[in-house]
Protein backbone atom coordinates (compact mmCIF):
# COMPACT_ATOMS: atom_id res chain seq x y z
CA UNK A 1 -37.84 7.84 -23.40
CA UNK A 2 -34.83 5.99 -23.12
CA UNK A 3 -33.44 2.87 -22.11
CA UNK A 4 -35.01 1.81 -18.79
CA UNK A 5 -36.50 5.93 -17.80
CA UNK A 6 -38.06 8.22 -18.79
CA UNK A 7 -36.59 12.11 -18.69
CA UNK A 8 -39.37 14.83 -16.84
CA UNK A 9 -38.79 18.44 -17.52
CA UNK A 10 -39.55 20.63 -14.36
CA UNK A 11 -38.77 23.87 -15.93
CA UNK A 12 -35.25 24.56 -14.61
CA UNK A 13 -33.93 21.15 -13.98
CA UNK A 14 -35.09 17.64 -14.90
CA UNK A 15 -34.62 13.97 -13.24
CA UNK A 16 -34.95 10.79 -14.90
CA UNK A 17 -37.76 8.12 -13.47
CA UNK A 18 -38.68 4.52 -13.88
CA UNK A 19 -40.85 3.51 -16.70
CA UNK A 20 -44.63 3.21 -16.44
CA UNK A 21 -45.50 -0.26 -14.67
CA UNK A 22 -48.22 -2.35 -13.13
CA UNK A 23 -47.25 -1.13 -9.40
CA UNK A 24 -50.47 -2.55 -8.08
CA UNK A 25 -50.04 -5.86 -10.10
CA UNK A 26 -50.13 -8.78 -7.56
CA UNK A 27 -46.71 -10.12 -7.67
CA UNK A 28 -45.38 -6.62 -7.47
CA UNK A 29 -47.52 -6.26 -4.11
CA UNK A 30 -46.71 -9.63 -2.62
CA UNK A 31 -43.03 -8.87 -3.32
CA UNK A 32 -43.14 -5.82 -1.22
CA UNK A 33 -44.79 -7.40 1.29
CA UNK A 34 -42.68 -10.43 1.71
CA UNK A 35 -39.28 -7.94 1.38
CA UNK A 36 -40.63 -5.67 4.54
CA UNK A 37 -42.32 -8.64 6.23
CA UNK A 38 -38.25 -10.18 5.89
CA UNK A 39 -36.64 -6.58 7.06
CA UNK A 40 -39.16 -6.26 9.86
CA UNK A 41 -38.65 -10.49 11.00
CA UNK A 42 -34.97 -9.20 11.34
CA UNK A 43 -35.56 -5.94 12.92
CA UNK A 44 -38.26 -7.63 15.63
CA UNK A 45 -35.49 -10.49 16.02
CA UNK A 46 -32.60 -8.00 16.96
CA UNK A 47 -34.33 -5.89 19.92
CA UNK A 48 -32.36 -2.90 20.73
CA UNK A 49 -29.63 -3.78 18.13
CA UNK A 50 -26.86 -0.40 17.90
CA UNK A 51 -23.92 0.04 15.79
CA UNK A 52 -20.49 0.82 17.02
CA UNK A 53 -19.77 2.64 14.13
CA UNK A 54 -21.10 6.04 12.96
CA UNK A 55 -22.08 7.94 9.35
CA UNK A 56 -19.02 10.01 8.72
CA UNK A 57 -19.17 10.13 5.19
CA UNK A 58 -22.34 11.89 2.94
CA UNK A 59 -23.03 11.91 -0.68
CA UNK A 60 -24.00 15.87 -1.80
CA UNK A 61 -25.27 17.06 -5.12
CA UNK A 62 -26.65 19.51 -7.36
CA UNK A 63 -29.83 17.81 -7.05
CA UNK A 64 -31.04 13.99 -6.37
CA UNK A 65 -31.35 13.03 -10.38
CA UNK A 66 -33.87 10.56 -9.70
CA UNK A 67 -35.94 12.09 -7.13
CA UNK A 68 -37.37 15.70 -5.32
CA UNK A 69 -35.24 16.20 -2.46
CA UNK A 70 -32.97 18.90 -1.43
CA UNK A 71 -32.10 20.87 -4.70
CA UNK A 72 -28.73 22.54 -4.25
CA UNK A 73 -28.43 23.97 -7.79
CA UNK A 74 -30.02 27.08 -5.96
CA UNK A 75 -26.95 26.92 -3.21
CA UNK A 76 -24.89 30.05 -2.85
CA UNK A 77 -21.48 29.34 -1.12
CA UNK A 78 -23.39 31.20 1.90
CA UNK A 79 -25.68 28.09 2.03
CA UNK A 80 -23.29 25.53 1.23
CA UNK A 81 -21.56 26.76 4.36
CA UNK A 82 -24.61 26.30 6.41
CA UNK A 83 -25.97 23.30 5.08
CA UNK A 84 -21.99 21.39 5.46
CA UNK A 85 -21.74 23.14 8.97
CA UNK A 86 -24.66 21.13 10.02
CA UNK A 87 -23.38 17.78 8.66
CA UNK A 88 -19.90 18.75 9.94
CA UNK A 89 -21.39 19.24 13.71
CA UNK A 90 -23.17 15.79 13.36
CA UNK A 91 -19.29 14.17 12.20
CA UNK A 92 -19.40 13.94 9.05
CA UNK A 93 -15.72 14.58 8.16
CA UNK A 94 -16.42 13.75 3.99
CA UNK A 95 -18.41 14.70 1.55
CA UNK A 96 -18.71 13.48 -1.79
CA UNK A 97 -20.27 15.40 -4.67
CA UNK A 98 -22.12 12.77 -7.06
CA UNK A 99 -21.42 14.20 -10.17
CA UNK A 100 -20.16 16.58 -11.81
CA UNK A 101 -22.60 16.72 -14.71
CA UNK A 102 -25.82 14.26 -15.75
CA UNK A 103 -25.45 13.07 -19.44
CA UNK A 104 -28.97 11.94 -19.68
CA UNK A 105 -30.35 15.12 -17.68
CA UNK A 106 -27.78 17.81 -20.00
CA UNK A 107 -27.32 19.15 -16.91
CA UNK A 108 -23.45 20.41 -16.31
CA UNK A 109 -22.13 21.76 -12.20
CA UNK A 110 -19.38 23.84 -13.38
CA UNK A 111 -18.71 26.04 -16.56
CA UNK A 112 -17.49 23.57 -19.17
CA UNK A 113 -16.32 23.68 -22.82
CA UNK A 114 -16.29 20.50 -23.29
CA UNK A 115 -20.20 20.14 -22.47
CA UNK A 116 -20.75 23.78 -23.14
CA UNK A 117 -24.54 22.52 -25.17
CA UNK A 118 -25.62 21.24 -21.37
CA UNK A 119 -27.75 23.65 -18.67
CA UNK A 120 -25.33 24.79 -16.70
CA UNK A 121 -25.58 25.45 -13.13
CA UNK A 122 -23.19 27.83 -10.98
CA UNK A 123 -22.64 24.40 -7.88
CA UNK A 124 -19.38 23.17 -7.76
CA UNK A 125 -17.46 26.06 -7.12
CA UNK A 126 -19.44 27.38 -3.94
CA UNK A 127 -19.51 24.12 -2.86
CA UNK A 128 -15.84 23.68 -2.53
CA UNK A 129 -14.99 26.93 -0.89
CA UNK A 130 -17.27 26.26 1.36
CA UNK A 131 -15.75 22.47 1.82
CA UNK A 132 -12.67 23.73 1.99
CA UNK A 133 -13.23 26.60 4.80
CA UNK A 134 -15.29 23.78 7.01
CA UNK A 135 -12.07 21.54 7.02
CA UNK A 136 -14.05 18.71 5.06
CA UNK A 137 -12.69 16.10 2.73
CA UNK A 138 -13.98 15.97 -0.62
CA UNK A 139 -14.73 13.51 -3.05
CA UNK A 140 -15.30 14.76 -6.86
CA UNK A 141 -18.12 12.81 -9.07
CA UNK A 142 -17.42 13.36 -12.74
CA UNK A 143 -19.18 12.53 -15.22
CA UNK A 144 -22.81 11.39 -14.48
CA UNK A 145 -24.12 8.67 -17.09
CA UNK A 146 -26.09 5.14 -16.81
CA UNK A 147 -23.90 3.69 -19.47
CA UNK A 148 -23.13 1.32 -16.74
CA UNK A 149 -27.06 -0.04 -16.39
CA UNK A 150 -26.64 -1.59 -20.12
CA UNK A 151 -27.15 -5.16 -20.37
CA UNK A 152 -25.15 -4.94 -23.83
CA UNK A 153 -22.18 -2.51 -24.29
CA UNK A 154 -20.37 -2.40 -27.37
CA UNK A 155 -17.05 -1.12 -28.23
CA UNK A 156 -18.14 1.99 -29.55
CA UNK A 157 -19.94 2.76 -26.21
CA UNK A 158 -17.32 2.36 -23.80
CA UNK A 159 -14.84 4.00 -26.34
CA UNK A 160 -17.54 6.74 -26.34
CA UNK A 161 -17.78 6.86 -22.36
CA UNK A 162 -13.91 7.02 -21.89
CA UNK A 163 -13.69 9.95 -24.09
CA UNK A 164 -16.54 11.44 -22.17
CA UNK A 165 -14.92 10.54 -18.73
CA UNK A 166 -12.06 11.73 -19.28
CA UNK A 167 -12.97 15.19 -21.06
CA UNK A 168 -14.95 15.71 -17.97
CA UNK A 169 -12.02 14.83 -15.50
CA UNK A 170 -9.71 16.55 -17.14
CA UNK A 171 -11.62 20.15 -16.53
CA UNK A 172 -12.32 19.13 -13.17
CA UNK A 173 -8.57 19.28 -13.07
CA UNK A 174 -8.45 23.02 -12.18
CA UNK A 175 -9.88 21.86 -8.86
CA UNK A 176 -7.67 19.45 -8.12
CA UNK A 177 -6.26 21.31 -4.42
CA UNK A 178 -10.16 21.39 -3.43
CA UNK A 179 -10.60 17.34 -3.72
CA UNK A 180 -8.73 14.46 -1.97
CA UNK A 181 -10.41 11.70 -4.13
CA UNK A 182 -12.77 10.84 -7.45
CA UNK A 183 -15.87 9.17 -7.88
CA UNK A 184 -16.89 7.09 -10.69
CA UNK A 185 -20.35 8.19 -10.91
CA UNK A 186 -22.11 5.62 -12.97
CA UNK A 187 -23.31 2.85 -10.78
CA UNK A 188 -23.03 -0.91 -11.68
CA UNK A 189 -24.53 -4.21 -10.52
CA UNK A 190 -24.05 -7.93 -10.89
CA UNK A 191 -27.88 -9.05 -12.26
CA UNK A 192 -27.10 -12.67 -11.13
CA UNK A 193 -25.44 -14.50 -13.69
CA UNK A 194 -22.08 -14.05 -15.21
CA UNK A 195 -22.49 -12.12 -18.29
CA UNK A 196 -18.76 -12.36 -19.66
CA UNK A 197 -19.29 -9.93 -22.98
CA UNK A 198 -20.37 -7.58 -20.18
CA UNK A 199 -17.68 -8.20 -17.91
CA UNK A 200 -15.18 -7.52 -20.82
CA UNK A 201 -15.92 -4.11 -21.88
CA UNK A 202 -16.35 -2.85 -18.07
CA UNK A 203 -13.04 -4.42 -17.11
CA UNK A 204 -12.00 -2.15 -20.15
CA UNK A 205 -14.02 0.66 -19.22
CA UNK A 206 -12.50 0.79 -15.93
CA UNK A 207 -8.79 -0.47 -17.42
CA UNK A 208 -8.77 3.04 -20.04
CA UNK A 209 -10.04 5.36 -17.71
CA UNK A 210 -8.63 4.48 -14.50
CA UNK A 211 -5.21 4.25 -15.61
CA UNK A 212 -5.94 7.34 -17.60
CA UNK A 213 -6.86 9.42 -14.04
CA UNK A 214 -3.87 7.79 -12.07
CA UNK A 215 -1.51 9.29 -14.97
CA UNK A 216 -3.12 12.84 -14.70
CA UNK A 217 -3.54 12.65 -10.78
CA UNK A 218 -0.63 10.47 -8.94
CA UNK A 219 -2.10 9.83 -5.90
CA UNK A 220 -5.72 10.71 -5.89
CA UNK A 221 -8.34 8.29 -4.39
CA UNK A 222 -10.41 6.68 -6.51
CA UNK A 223 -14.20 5.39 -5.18
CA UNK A 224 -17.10 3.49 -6.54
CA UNK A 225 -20.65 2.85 -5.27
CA UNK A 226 -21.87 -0.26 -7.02
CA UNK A 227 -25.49 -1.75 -6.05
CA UNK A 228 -26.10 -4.81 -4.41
CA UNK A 229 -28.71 -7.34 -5.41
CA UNK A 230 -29.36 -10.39 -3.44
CA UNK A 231 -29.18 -13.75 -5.19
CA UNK A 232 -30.19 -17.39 -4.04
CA UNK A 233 -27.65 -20.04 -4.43
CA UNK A 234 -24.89 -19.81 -5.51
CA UNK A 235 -25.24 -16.60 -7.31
CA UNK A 236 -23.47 -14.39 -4.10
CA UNK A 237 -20.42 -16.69 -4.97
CA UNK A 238 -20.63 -15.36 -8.28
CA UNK A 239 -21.06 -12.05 -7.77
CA UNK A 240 -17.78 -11.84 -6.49
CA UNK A 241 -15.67 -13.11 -8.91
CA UNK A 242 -17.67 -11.13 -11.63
CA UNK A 243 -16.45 -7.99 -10.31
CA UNK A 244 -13.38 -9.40 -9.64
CA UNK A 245 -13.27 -10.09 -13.19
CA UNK A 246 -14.35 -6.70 -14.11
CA UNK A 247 -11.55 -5.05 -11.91
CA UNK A 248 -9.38 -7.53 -13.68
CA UNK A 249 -7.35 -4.27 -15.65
CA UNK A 250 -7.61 -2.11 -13.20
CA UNK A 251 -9.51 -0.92 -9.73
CA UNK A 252 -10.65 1.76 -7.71
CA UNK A 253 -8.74 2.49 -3.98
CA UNK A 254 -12.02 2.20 -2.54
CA UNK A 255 -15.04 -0.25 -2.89
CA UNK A 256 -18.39 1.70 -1.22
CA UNK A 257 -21.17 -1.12 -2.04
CA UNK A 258 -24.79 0.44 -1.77
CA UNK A 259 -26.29 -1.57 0.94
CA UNK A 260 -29.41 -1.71 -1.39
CA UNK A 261 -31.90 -1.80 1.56
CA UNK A 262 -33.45 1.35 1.15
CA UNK A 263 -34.14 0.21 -2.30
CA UNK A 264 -35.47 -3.23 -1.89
CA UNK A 265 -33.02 -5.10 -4.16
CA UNK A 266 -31.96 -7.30 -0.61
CA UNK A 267 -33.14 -7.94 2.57
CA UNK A 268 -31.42 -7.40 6.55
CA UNK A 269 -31.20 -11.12 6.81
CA UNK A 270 -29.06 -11.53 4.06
CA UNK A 271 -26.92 -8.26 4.48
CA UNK A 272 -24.14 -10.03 5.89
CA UNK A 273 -23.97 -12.86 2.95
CA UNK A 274 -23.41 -10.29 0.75
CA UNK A 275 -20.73 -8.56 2.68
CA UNK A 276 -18.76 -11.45 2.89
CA UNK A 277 -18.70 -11.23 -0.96
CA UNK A 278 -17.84 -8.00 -1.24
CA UNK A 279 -14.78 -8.22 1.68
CA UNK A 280 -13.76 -11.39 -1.05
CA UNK A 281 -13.47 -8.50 -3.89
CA UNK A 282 -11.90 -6.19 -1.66
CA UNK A 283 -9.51 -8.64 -0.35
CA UNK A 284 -8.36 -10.01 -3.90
CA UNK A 285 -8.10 -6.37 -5.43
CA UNK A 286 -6.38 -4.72 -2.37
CA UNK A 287 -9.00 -2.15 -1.75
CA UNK A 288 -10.41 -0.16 1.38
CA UNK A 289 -13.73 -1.72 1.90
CA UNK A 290 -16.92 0.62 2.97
CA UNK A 291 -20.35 0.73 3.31
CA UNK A 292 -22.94 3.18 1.76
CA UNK A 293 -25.63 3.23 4.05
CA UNK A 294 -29.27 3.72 2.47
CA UNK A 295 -31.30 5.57 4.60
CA UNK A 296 -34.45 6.09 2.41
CA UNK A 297 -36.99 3.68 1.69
CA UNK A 298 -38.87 4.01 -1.21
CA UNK A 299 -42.96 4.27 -1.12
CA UNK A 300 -46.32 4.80 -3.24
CA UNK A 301 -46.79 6.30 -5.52
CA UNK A 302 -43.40 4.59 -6.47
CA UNK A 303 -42.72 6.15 -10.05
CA UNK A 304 -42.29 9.44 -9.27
CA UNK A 305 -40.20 12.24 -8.06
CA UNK A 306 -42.06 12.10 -4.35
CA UNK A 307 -41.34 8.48 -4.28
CA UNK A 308 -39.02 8.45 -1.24
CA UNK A 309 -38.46 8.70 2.51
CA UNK A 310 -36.23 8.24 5.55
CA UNK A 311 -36.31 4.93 6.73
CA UNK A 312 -37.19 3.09 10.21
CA UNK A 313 -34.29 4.48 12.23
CA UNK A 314 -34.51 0.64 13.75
CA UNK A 315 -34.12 -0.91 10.20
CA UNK A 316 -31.30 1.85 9.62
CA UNK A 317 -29.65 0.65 12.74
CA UNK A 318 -29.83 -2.96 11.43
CA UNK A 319 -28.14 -2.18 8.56
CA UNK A 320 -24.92 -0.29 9.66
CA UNK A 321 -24.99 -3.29 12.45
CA UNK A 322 -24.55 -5.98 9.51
CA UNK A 323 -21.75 -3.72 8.12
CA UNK A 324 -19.66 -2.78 10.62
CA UNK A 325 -17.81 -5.84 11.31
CA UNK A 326 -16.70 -5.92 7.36
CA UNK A 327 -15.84 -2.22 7.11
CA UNK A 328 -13.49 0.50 7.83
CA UNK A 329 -16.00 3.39 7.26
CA UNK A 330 -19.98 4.11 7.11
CA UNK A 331 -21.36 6.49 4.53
CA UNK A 332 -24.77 7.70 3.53
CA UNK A 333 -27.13 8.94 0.58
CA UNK A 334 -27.71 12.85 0.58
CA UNK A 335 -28.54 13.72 3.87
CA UNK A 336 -28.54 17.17 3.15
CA UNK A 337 -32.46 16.49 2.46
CA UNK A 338 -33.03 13.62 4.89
CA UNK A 339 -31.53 15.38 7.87
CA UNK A 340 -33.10 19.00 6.93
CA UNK A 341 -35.73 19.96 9.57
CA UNK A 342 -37.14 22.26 6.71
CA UNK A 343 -37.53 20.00 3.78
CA UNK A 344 -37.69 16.52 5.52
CA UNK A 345 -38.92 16.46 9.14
CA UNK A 346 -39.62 12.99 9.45
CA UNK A 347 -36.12 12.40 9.01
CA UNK A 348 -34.72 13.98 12.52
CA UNK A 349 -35.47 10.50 14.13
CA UNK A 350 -32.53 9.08 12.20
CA UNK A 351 -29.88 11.77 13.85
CA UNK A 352 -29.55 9.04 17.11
CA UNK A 353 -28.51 5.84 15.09
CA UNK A 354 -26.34 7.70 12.45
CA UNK A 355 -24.46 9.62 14.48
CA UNK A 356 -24.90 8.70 18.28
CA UNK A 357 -26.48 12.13 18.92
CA UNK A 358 -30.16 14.22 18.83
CA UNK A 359 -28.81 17.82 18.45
């Protein structure tokens, strides 16, 4: 056990899950209930609502490290090529890989000295070639960690992660003509009150290694995926000028918020509230504003690896709606499983609203 999951071992990989917790309790069932009831108000409220805008971005892996979805460790270049052919014929003109190894899973997507003691798994290679011979953009995740869920990070830590970081981006190096941009794996979140100690060491987190990749790689991209929570108030406000305050030493190119609706952590009716927060950061900081499109829910039995699914392709719908008139480009969460007739075949009712088509 550590921190806020637990690790499970499934023989040749493993995925870390939420803690144990009263599920059932009352409050946890009236919460769900008021946070679809909310979602479905909107939804029922907005008949026939339909973005302008289309998924042309998708998150890949070696495997979803939270979840069972489509495991891609097992991916020869042969089925990269089919798999990236499909989401190429659907429009998706990027991909980006989520990480290049999982800390907490000692898992490792290429062959690495520097974590030569993690599993290793033959995946970033094939994938590549196989990017590279579809004509797709790539974006490179590094190293995977949730360093970045800590309430409390001390200077040891985030000296600790920038080492790690940067030992990891530096081997991804020998890549570098197979990728047009990085992404900082480990996700953040403003929690909904300014936490300034916080604040400090991930404006230096970000400062050190940031700097540190722009030195190696003039000119490569740099994205992050942070996680939107929805706060009363004032707290939106706030939000914003935490992260502002965080990219105070230095910034990605791109800001990709997690809508956070597939996830429950904000409703459809207050999407747009938190967009206009996020355009605020993006303004200040001078950086390309997107959205990252959740198009999962998750569902009982909650705690485990089965614990998702593709989403309402009306609530879906809703959701790239709300973003559209704040961003320049719509991505999405791993639909290499959620768009696979094979493994997920609920999810072929979401082709229409992400990508205008059926086929």
């Amino acid at each position: 056990m550590a921190d806020n999951f637990i690790i499970k071992d499934f023989a040749d990989h493993k995925l870390f899950l939420p803690l144990p917790r009263a599920v059932d309790a009352p409050e946890s069932v009236a919460r769900r209930a008021a946070r679809d009831r909310a979602n479905q108000d909107f939804i029922d409220s907005h008949p026939g609502l339909k973005p302008q805008k289309r998924v042309t971005g998708s998150f890949i892996y070696a495997h979803p490290p939270n979840y069972r979805g489509a495991e891609a460790f097992r991916y020869t270049e042969q089925d990269w090529l089919r798999e990236l052919g499909r989401l190429k014929n659907f429009g998706i003109d990027l991909v980006i890989f989520q990480a290049a190894l999982w800390n907490e899973l000692k898992e490792c997507y290429y062959p690495s000295k520097a974590f030569a003691e993690y599993k290793f798994f033959p995946v970033i290679e094939p994938m590549l070639e196989a990017a590279e011979k579809l004509g797709l953009e790539v974006f490179l995740g590094g190293y995977g960690s949730v360093t970045c869920w800590r309430e409390k990070l001390d200077a040891g830590i985030v000296n600790s992660e920038v080492e790690r970081q940067l030992a990891c981006f530096k081997e991804l190096l020998q890549y570098r003509k197979y990728f047009k941009g990085f992404y900082f794996a480990p996700e953040s979140a403003f929690h909904g009150q300014r936490n300034p100690a916080l604040e400090k060491f991930l404006s230096d987190l970000y400062g050190d290694l940031f700097t540190e990749i722009r030195s190696a790689a003039p000119g490569l991209q740099i994205m992050m995926s942070p996680a939107t929570f929805y706060y009363p108030d004032e707290r939106m406000s706030m939000m914003a000028d935490a992260w502002q305050a965080m990219f105070a030493k230095a910034h990605p190119d791109i800001l990709a918020p997690q809508d956070s609706i597939g996830c429950g952590c904000i409703t459809l009716n207050h999407q747009q509230e938190a967009f206009a927060q996020w355009k605020r950061v993006a303004d200040a900081c001078n950086l390309r504003l997107w959205s990252n499109v959740e198009c999962f829910e998750c569902c009982a039995p909650w705690l485990d690896e089965t614990a998702r699914r593709s989403a309402d392709p009306a609530r879906v719908a809703c959701q790239m709606a709300n973003a559209e008139p704040w961003v320049e480009k719509l991505i999405s969460w791993e639909l290499l499983y959620y768009l696979s007739p094979e493994l997920h075949p609920r999810g072929q009712n979401l082709r229409e609203v992400l990508f205008g088509k059926t086929s």
